[in-house]
Protein backbone atom coordinates (compact mmCIF):
# COMPACT_ATOMS: atom_id res chain seq x y z
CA UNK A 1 0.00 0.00 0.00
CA UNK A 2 1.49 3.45 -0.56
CA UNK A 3 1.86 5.63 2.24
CA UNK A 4 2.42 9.16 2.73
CA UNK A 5 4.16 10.90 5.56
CA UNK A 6 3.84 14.71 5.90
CA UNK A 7 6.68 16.58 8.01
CA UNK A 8 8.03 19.90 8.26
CA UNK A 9 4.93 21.64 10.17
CA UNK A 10 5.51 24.21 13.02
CA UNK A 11 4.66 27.05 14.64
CA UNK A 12 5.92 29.76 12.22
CA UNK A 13 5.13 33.98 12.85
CA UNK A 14 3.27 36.00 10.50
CA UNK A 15 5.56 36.78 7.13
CA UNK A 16 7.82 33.67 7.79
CA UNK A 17 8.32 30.39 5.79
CA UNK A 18 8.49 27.00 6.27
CA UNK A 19 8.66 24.07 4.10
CA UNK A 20 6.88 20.86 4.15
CA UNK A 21 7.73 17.28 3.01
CA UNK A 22 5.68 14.52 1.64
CA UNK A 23 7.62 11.45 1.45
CA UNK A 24 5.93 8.80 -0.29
CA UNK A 25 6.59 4.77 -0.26
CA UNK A 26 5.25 1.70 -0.95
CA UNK A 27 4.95 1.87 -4.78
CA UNK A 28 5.38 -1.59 -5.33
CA UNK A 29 2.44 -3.32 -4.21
CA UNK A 30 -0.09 -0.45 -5.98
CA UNK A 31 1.09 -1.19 -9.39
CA UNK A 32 1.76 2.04 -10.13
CA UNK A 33 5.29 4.32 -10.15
CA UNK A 34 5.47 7.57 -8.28
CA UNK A 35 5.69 8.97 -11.84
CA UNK A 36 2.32 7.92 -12.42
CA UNK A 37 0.89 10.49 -9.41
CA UNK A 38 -0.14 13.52 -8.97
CA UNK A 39 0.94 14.63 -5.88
CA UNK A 40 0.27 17.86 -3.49
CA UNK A 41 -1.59 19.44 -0.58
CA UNK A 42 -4.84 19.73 1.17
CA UNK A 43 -5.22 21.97 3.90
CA UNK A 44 -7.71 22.44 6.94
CA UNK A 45 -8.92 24.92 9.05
CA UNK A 46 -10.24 24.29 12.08
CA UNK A 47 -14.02 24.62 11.70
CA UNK A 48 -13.77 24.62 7.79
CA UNK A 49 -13.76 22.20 4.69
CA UNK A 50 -10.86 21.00 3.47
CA UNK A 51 -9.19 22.88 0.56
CA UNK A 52 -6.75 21.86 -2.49
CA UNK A 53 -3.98 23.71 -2.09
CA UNK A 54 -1.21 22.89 -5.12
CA UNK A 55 -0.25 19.86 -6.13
CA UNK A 56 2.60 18.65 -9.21
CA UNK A 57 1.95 16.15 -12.30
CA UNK A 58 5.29 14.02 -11.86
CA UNK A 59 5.58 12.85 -14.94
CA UNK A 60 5.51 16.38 -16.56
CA UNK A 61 6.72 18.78 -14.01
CA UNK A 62 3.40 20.50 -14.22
CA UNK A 63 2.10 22.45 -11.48
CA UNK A 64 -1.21 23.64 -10.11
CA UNK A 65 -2.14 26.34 -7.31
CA UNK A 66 -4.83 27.62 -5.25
CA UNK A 67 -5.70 31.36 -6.15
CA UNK A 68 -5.56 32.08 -2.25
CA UNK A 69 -1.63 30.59 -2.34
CA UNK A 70 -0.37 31.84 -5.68
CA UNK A 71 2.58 33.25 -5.55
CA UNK A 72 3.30 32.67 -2.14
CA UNK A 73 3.85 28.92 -2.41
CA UNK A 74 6.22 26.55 -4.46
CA UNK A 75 5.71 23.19 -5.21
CA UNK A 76 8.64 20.79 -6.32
CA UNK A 77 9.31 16.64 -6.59
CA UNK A 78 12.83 15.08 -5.75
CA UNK A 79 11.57 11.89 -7.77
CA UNK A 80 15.23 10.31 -6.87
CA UNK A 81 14.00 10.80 -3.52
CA UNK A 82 9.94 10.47 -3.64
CA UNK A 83 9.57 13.34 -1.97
CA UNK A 84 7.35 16.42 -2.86
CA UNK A 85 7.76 19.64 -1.15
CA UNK A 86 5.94 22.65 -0.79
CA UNK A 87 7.59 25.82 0.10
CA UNK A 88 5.89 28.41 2.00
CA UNK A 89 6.19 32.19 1.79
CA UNK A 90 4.72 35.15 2.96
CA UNK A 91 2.52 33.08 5.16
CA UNK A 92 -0.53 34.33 7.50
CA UNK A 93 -2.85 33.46 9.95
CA UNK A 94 -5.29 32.65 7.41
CA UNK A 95 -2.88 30.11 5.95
CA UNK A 96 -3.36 28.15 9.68
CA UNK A 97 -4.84 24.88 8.71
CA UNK A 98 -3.51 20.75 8.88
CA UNK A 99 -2.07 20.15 5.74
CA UNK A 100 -2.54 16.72 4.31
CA UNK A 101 -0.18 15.53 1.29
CA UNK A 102 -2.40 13.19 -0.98
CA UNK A 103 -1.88 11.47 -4.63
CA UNK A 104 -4.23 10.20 -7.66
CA UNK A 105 -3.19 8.66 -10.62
CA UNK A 106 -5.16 10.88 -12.29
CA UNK A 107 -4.66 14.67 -11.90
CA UNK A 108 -8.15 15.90 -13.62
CA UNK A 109 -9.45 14.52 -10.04
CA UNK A 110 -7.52 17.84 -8.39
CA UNK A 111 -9.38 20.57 -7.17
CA UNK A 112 -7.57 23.37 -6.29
CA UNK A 113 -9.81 25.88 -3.91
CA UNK A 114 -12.51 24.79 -1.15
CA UNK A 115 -14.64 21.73 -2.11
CA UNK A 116 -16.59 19.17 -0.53
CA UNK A 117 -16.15 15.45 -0.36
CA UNK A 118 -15.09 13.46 -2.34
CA UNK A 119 -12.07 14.90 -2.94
CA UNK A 120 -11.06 12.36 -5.59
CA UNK A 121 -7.73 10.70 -4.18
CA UNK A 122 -6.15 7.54 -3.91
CA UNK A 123 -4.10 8.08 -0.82
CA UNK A 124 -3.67 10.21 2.12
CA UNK A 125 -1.11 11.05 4.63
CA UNK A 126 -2.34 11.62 8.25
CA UNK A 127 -1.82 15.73 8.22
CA UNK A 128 0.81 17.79 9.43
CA UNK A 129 0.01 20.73 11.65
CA UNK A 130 1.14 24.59 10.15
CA UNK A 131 0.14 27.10 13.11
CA UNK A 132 0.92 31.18 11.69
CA UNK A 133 0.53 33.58 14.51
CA UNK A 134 0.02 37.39 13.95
């Protein structure tokens, strides 16, 4: 089964950065390659849906954003490594959330904004916690 583990979450103030890590595993009882994903990030706030956030095409190096993270956020793949990172910027209190990396084989199942279940992917990682103070 593959499995995604989320890391680089913190406590970060208002206008600072941090950087996140998905590090995915376990691609050789799904059949599939981690070029064959579409990886990224969900976010949630407490009391509110969850929300696409970015998220990469591996095989082509294409990216996707949220309109409320453009700019701010970078998304990147280390496919030596199986790792997909997002890099923060510029980040608020609004950006407070648990951000969950996920993957589909099929990135037309993306949605990038708020949205309701279901979100359309084939695995999850169990969340890692970004707090922004102001």
């Amino acid at each position: 089964e593959v499995q995604l583990v989320e890391s680089g979450g913190g406590l970060v103030q208002a206008g600072g950065s941090l950087r996140l890590s998905c590090q995915a595993s376990g691609f050789t009882f799904d059949g599939f390659s981690f070029d064959d994903y579409a990886i990224g990030w969900w976010r949630q706030a407490p009391g509110k849906g969850r929300e696409g956030v970015s998220c990469i095409n591996i095989a082509d190096g294409d990216t996707y954003y949220a309109h409320s993270v453009k700019d701010r956020f970078t998304i990147s793949s280390d496919n030596a490594k199986n790792t997909v990172y997002l890099q923060m910027n510029r980040l608020s209190p609004d950006d407070t959330a648990v951000y969950y990396c996920a993957a589909t084989t099929d990135v037309r199942q993306w949605t990038l904004g708020p949205t309701e279940e279901p979100y359309g992917m084939d695995h999850w990682g169990k969340g890692t916690l970004v707090t922004v103070s102001s």
